[in-house]
N, C-alpha and C. Protein backbone atom coordinates (compact mmCIF):
# COMPACT_ATOMS: atom_id res chain seq x y z
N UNK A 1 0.30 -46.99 -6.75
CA UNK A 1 0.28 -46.01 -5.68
C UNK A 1 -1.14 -45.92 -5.13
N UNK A 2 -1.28 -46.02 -3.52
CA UNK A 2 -2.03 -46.01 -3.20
C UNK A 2 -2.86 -44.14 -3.11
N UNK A 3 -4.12 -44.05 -2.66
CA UNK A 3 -5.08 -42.67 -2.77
C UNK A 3 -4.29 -41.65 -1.71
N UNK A 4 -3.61 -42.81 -0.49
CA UNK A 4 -3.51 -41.80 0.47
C UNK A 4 -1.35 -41.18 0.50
N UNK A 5 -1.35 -42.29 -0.44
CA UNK A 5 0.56 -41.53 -1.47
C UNK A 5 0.35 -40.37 -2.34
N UNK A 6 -0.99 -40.26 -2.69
CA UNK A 6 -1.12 -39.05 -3.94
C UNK A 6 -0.49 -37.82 -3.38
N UNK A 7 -0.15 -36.88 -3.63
CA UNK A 7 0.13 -35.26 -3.31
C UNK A 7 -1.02 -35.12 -2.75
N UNK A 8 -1.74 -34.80 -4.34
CA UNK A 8 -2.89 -34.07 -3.84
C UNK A 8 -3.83 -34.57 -2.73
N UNK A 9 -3.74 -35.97 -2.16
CA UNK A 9 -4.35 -36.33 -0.51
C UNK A 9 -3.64 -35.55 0.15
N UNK A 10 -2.57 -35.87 0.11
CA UNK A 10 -2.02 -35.33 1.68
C UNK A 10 -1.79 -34.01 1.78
N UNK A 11 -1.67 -33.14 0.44
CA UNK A 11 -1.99 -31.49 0.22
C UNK A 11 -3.03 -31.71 1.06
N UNK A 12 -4.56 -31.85 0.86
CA UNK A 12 -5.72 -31.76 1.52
C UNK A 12 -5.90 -32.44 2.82
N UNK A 13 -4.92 -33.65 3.11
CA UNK A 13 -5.08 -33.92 4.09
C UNK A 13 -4.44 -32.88 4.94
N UNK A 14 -3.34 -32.54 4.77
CA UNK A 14 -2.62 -31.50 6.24
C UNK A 14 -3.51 -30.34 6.29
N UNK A 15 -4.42 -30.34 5.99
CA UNK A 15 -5.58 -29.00 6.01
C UNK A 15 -6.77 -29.36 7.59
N UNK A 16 -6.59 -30.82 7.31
CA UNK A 16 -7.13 -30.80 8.59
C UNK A 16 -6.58 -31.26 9.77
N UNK A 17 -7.15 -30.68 11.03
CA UNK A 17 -6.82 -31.49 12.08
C UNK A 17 -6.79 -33.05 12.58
N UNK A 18 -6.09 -33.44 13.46
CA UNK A 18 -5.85 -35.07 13.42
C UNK A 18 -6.85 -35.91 13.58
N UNK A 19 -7.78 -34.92 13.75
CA UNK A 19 -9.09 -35.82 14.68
C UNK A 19 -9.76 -36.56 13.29
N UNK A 20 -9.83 -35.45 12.70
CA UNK A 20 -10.70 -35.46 11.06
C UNK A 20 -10.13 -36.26 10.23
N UNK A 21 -8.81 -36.80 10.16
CA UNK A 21 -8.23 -37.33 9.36
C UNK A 21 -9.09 -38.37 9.08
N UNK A 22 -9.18 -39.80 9.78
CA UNK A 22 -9.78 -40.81 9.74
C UNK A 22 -11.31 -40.81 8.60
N UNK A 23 -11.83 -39.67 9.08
CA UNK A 23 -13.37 -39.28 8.10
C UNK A 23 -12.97 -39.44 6.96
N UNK A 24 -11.78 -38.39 6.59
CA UNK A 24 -11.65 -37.81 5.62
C UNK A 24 -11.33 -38.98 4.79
N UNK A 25 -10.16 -39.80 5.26
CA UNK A 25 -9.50 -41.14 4.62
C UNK A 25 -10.09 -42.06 4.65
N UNK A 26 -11.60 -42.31 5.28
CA UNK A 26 -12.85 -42.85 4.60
C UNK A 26 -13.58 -42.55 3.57
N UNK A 27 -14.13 -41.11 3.65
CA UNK A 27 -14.89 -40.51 2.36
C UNK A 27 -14.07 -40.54 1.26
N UNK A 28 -12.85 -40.52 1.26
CA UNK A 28 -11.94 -40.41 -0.08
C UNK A 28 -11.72 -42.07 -0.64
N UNK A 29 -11.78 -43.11 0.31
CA UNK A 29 -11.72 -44.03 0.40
C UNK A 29 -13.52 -44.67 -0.34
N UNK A 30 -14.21 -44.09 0.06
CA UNK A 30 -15.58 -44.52 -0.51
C UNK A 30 -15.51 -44.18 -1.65
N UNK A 31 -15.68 -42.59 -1.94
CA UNK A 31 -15.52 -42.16 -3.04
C UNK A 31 -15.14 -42.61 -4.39
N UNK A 32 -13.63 -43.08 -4.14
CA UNK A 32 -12.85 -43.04 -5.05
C UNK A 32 -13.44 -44.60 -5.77
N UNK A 33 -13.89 -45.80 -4.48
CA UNK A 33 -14.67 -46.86 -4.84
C UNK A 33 -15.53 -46.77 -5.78
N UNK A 34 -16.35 -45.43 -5.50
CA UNK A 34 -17.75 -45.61 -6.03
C UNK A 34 -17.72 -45.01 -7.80
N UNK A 35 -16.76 -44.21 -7.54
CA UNK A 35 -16.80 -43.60 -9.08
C UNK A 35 -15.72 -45.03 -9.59
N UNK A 36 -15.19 -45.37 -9.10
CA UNK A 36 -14.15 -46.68 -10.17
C UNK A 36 -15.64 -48.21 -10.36
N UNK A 37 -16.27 -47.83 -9.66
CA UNK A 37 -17.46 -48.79 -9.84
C UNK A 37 -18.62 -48.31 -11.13
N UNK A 38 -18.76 -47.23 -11.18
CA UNK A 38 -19.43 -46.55 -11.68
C UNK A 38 -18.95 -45.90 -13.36
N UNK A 39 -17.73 -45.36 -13.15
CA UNK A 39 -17.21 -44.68 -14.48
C UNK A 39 -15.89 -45.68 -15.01
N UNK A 40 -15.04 -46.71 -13.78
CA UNK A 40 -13.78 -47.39 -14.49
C UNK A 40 -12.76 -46.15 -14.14
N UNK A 41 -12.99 -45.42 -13.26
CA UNK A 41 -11.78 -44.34 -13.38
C UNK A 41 -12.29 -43.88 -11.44
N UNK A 42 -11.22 -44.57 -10.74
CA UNK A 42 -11.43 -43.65 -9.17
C UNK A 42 -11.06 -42.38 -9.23
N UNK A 43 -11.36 -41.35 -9.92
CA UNK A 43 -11.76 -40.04 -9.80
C UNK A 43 -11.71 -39.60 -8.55
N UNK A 44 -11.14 -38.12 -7.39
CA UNK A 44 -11.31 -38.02 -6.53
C UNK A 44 -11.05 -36.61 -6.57
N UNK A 45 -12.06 -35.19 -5.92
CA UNK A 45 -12.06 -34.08 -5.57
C UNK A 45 -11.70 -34.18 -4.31
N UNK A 46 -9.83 -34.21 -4.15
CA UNK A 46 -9.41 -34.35 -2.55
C UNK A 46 -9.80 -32.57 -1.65
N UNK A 47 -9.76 -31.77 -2.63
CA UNK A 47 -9.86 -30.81 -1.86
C UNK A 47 -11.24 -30.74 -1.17
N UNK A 48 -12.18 -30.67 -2.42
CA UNK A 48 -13.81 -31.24 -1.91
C UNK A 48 -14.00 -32.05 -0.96
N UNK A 49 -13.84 -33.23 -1.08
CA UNK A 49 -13.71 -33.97 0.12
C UNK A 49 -13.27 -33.54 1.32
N UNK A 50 -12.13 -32.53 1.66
CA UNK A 50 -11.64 -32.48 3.06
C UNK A 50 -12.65 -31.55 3.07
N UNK A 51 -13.07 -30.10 1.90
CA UNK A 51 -14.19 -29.38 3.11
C UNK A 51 -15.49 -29.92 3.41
N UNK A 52 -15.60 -31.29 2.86
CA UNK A 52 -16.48 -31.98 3.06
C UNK A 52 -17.24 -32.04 5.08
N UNK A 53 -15.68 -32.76 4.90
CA UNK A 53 -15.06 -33.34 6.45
C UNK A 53 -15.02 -32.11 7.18
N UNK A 54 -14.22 -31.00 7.12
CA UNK A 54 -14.78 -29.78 7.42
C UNK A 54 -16.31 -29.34 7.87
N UNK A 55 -16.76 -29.01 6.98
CA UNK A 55 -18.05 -28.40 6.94
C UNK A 55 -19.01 -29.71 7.96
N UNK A 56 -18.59 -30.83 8.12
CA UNK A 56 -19.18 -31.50 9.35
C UNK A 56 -19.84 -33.25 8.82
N UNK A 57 -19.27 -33.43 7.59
CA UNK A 57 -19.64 -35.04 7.12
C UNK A 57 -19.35 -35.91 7.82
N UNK A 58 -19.77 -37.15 8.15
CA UNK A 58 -19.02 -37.83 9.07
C UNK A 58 -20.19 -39.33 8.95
N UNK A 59 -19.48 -40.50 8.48
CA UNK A 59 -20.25 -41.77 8.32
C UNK A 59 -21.02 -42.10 9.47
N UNK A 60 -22.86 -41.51 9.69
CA UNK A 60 -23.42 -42.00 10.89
C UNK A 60 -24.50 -43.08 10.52
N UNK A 61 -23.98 -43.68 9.74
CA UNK A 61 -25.13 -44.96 9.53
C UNK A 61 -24.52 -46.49 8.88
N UNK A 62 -24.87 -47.57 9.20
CA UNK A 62 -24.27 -48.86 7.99
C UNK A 62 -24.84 -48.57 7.01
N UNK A 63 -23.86 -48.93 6.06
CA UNK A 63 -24.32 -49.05 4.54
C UNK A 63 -25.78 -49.83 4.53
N UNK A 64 -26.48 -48.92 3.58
CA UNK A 64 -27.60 -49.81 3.28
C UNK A 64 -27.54 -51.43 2.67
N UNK A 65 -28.18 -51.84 2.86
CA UNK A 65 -28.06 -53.57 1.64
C UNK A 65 -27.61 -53.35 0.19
N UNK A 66 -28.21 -52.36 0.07
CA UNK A 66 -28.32 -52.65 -2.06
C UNK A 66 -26.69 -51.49 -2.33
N UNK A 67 -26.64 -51.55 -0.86
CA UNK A 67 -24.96 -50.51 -1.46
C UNK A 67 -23.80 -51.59 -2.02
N UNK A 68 -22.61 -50.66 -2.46
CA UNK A 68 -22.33 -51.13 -3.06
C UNK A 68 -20.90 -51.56 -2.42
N UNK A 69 -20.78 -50.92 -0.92
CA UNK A 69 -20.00 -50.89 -0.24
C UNK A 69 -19.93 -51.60 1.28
């Protein structure tokens, strides 16, 4: 099952408006990368994440080089 079949995404996703979606299903999408890179377990605070997207996050730069993404 994919991140964005979970409940708990789409609980947090219908919290936001349509515009936001896309952010949101990036940052959860990074996220979940970076901790399965990091710990072996994609771990994900979907609620965190949407007030993330909320509160005004939004990918304004390319990944640096030494990322991991």
């Amino acid at each position: 099952m994919g991140f964005d079949q979970s409940p708990k995404f789409q609980t947090a996703e219908k919290r936001l408006p349509d515009e936001l979606r896309p952010a949101y299903a990036e940052l959860v999408k990074q996220y979940s990368f970076l901790t399965q890179i990091r710990y072996g377990k994609g771990y994900v605070a979907y609620e965190v994440l949407a007030d993330l997207v909320l509160a005004g996050w939004r990918q304004s730069a390319t990944a640096h080089p030494e990322s991991k993404i």
